[in-house]
Protein backbone atom coordinates (compact mmCIF):
# COMPACT_ATOMS: atom_id res chain seq x y z
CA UNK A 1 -17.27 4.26 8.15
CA UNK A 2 -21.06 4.32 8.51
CA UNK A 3 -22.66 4.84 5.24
CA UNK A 4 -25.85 5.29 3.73
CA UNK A 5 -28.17 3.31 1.25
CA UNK A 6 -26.11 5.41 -1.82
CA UNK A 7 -22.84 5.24 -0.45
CA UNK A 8 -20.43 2.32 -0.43
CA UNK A 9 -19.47 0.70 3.09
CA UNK A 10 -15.87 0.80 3.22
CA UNK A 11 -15.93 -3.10 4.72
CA UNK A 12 -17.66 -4.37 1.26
CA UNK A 13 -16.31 -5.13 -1.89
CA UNK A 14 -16.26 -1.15 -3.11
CA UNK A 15 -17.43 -0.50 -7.04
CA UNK A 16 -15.00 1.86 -8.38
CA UNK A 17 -17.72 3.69 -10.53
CA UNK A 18 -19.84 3.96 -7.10
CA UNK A 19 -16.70 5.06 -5.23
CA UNK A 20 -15.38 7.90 -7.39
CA UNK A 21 -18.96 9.44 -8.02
CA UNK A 22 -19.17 9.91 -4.02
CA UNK A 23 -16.01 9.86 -2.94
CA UNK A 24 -12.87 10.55 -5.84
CA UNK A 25 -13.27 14.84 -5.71
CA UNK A 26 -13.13 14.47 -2.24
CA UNK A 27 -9.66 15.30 -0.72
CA UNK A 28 -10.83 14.98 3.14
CA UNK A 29 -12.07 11.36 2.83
CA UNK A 30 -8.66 10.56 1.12
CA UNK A 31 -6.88 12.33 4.14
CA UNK A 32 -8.84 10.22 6.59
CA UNK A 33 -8.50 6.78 4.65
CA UNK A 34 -4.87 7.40 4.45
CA UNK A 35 -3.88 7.75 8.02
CA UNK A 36 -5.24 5.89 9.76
CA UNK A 37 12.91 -18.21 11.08
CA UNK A 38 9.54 -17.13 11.52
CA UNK A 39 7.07 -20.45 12.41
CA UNK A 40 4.55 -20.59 9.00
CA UNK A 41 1.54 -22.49 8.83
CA UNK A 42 0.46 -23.02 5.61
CA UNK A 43 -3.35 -23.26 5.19
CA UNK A 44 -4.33 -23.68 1.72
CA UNK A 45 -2.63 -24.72 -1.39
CA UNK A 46 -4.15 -24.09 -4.71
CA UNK A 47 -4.05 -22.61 -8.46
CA UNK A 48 -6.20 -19.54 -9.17
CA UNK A 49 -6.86 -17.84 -12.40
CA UNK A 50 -5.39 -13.80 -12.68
CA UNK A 51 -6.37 -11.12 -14.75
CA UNK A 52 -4.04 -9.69 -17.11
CA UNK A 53 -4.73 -6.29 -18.16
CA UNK A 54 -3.96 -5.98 -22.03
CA UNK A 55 -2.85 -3.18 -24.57
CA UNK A 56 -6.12 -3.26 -25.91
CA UNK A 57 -8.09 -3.34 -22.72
CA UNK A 58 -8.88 -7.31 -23.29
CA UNK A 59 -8.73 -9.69 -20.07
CA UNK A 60 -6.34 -12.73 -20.11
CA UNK A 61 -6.84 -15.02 -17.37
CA UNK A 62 -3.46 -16.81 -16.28
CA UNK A 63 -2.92 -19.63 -14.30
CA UNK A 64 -0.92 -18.66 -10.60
CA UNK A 65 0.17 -20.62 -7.64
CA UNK A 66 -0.26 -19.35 -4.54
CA UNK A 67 0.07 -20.63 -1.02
CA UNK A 68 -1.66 -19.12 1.62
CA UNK A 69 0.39 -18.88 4.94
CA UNK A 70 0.71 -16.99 8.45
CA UNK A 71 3.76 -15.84 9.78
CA UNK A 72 3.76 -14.72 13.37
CA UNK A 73 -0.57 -14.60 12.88
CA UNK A 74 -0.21 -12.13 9.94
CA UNK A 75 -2.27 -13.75 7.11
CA UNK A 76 0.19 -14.04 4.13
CA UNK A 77 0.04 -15.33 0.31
CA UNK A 78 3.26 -16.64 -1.73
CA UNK A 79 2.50 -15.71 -5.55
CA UNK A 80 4.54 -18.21 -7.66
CA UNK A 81 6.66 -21.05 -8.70
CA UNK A 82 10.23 -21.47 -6.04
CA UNK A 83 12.23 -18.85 -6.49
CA UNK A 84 15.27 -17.06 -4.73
CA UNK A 85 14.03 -13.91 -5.99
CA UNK A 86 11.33 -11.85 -4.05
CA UNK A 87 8.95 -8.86 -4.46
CA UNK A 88 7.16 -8.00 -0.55
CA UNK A 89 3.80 -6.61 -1.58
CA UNK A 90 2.54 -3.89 1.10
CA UNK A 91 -1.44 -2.96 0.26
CA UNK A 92 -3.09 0.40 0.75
CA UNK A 93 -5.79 1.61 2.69
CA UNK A 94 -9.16 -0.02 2.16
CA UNK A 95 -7.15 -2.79 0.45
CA UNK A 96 -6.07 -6.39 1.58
CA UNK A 97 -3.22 -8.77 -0.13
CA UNK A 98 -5.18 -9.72 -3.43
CA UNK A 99 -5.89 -6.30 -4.41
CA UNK A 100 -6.04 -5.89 -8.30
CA UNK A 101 -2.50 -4.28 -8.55
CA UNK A 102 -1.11 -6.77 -5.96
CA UNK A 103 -2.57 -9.43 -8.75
CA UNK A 104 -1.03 -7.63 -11.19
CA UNK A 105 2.09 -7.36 -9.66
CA UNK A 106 2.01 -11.12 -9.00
CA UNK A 107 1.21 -12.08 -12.81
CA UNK A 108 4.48 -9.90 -14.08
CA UNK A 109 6.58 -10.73 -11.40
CA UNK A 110 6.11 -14.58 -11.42
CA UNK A 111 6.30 -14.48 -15.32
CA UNK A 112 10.49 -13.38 -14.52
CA UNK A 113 10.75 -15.61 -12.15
CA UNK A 114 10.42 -13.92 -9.15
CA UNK A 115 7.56 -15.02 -6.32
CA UNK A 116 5.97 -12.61 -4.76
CA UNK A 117 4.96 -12.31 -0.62
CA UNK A 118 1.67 -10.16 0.42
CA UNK A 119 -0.22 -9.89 3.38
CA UNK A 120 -2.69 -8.19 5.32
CA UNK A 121 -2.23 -4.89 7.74
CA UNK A 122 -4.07 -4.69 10.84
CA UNK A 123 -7.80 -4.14 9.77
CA UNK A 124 -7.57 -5.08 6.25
CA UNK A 125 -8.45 -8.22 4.73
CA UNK A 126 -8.05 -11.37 6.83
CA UNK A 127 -7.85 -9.01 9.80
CA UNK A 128 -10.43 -6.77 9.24
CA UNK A 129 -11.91 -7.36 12.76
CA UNK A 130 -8.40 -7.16 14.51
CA UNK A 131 -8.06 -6.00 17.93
CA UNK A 132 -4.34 -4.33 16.60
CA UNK A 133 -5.44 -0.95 15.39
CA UNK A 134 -4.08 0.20 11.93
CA UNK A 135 -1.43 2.47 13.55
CA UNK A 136 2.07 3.03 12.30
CA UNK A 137 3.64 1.69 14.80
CA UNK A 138 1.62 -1.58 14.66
CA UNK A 139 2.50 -1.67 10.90
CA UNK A 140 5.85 -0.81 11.02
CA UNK A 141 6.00 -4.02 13.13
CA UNK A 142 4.32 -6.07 11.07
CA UNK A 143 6.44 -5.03 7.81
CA UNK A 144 9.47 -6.17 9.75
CA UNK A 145 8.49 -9.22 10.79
CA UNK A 146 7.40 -9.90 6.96
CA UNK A 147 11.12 -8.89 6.34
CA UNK A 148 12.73 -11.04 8.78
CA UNK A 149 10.63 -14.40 7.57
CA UNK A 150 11.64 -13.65 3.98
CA UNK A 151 15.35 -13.50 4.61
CA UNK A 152 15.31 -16.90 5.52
CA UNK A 153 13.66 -17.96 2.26
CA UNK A 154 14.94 -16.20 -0.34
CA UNK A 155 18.52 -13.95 -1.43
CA UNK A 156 17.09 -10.92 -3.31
CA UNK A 157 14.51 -9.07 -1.86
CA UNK A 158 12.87 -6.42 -3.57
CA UNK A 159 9.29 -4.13 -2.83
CA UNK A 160 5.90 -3.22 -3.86
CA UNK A 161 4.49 -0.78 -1.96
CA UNK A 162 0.78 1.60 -2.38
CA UNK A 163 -0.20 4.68 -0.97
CA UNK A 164 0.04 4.21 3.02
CA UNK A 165 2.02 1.10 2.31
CA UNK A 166 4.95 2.69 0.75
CA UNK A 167 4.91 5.25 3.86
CA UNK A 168 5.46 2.25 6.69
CA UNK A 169 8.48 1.16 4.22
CA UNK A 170 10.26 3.80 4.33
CA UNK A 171 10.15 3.63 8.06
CA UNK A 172 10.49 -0.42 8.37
CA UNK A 173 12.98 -0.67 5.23
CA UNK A 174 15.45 2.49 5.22
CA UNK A 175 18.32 -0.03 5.06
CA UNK A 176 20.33 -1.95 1.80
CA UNK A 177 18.41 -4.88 2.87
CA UNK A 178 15.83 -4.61 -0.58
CA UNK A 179 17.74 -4.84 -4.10
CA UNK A 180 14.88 -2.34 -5.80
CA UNK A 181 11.49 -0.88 -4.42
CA UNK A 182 8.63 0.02 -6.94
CA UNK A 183 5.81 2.79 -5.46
CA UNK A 184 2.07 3.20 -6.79
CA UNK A 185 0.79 6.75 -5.50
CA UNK A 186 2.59 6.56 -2.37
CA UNK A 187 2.42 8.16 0.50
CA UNK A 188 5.79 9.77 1.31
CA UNK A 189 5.25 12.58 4.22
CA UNK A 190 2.50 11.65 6.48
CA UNK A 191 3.07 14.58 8.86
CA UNK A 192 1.80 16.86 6.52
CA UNK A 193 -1.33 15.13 5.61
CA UNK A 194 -2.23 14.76 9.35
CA UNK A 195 -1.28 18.56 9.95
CA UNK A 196 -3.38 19.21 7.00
CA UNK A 197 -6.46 17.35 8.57
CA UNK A 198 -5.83 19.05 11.83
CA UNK A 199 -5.99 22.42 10.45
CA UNK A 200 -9.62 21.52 7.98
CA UNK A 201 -10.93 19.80 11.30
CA UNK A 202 -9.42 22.75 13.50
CA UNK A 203 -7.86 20.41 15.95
CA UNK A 204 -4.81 22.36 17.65
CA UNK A 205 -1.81 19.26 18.85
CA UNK A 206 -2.81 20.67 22.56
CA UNK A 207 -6.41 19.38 21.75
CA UNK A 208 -5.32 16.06 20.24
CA UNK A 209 -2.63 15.10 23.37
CA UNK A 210 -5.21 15.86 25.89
CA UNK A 211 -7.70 13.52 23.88
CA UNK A 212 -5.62 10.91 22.63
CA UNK A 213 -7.76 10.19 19.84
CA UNK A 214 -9.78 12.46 17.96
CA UNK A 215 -12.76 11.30 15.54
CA UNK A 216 -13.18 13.83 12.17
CA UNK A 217 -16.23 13.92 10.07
CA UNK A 218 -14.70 12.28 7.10
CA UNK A 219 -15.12 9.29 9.99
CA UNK A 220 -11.57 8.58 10.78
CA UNK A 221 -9.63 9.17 13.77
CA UNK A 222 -6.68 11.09 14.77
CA UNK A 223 -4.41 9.67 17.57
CA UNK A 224 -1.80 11.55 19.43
CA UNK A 225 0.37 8.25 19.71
CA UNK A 226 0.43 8.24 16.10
CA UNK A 227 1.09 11.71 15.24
CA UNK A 228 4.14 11.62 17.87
CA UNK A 229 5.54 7.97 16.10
CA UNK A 230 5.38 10.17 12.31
CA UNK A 231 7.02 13.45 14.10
CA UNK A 232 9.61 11.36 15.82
CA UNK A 233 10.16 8.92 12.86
CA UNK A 234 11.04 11.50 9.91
CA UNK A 235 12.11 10.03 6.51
CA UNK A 236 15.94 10.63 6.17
CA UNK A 237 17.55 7.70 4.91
CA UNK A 238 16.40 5.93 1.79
CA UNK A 239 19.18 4.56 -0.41
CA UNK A 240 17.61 1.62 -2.47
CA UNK A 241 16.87 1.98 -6.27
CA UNK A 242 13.24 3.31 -6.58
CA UNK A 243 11.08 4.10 -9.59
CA UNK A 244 7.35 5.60 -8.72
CA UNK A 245 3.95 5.91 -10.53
CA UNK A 246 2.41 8.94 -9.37
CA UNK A 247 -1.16 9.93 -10.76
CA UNK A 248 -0.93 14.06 -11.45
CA UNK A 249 -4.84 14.13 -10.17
CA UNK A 250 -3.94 12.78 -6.79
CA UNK A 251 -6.01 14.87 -4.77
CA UNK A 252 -4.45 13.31 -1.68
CA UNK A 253 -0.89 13.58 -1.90
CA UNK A 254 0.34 16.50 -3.60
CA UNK A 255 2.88 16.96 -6.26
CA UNK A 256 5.31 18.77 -4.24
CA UNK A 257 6.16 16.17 -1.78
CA UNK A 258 6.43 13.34 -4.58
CA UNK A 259 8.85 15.94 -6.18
CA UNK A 260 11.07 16.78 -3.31
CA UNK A 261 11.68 12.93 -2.31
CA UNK A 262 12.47 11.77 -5.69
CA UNK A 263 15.19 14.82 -5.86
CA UNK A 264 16.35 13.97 -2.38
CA UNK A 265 16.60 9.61 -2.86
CA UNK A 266 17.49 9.98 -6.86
CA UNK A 267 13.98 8.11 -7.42
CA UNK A 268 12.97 7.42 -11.30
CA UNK A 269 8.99 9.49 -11.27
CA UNK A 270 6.90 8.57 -13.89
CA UNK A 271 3.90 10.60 -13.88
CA UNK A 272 0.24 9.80 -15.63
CA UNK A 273 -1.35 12.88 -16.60
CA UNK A 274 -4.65 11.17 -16.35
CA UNK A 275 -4.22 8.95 -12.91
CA UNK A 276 -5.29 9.43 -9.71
CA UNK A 277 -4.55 8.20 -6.39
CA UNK A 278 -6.63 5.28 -6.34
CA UNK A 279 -5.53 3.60 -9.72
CA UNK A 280 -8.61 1.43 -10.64
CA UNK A 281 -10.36 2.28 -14.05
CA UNK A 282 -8.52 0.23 -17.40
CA UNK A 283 -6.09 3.40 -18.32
CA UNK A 284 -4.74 3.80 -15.16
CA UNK A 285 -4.27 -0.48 -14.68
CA UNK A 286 -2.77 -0.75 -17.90
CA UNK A 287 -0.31 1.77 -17.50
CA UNK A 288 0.34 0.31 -14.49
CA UNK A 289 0.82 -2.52 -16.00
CA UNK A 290 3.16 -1.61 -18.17
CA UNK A 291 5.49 0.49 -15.65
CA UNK A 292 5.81 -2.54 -14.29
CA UNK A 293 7.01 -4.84 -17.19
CA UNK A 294 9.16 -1.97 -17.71
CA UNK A 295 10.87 -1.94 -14.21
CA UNK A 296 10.69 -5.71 -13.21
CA UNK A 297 13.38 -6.80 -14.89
């Protein structure tokens, strides 16, 4: 995304006041940042100091091991002591592996003795310059091979998943292989937000197959590969425990379809009156926060 001396480039480290002055109010830039044994070489080795996000809005700084690794060339950290017991941590758009709640995630997870795996999508983080495009297909890929390598590791698998993240689970994950799967502001019918930015950009499914890929003014693109993968790939089974933290000012996904899958999968919604989509400022992280010492257990 091209931007201008005011705006923040979405390739630099984004300042969440900056971001929601030019960006939160804005449901079309949401749209368009939404859609769009294993050998392991471990690289680095080293201790690194968290941030915990307190009751009273304090920092504590924690010490946590992590081990940076690839598997199959898809950059990778292990949050933790040795455990049997694992959380996969799948990022959102804009986001990489050591995003804040990913931290977060890591500090409360480790602290009951589970590790925790994250790693990078195709162009985020590590692979921000990746000849793979972000696509759900690629990702859905990706999210299996992460699934694959941890079976040989460790006995209980659970998930983390954000926004877009959650959406490629459901398709990669629909199975009893995870114990329990946790959800920030996810992303649960990705049809209808494409269809959604086809009819704002007036792009007819005639115009996008002839194209192939379609660039909107929000300065993402539309593929026809990727809108056939989403119609093709609906979301019908999903029988693992699942609680979700859903923001009631998401301006991106709407209440509706957060409503009709936790009715259809028996999901656990908790809802913050306050939150958004992007959960960032100290209310929404310590809520967060404490969803999740409630539901790591």
């Amino acid at each position: 995304m091209n931007s201008d001396n005011s705006k923040p480039d979405a390739d630099s480290h984004i300042n969440p006041m900056v971001f929601l002055k030019h960006y939160a109010m804005k449901p079309l830039f949401w749209a368009g940042l939404i859609i769009f044994k294993i050998p392991v070489f471990c690289t680095i080795f080293y201790h690194t100091k968290l941030i915990s996000y307190t009751h009273d809005s304090c920092y504590q700084k924690q010490d946590m091991m992590k081990v940076n690794i690839k598997i199959n060339n898809i950059p990778a950290i292990v949050w933790g002591e040795t455990s049997n017991n694992l959380y996969i941590a799948v990022h959102g758009n804009l986001s990489h592996k050591e995003d804040t709640v990913i931290e977060l995630l890591a500090q409360e997870a480790t602290a009951k003795g589970y590790q925790v795996l994250s790693f990078d999508l195709p162009e985020h983080g590590e692979r921000k310059d990746d000849i793979t495009p972000c696509k759900v297909q690629n990702c859905v890929h990706d999210l299996i091979e992460i699934v694959k390598y941890s079976k040989t590791r460790w006995r209980e698998i659970n998930l983390f998943a954000c926004s877009m993240g959650a959406y490629f689970s459901l398709l990669a994950y629909p199975d009893k292989v995870l114990k329990k799967a946790l959800f920030l502001s996810p992303v649960v019918d990705m049809e209808r937000i494409i269809r959604n930015m086809m009819t704002w950009f007036q792009i007819t499914p005639e115009r996008l197959e002839k194209e192939g890929t379609i660039d909107t003014p929000v300065g993402q693109k539309l593929y026809w590969d990727y809108f056939c993968y989403v119609i093709d790939h609906p979301v019908e089974n999903w029988d693992i425990n699942t609680c979700i933290l859903y923001g009631a000012k998401d301006n991106l996904v709407e209440f509706d379809t957060i409503r009709n899958f936790t009715e259809k999968f028996h999901c656990r919604l908790e809802v913050m009156e306050t939150g958004e989509h992007y959960f960032h400022s100290d209310e929404e992280l310590i809520t967060f926060t404490r969803w999740l010492k409630h539901h790591i257990e």
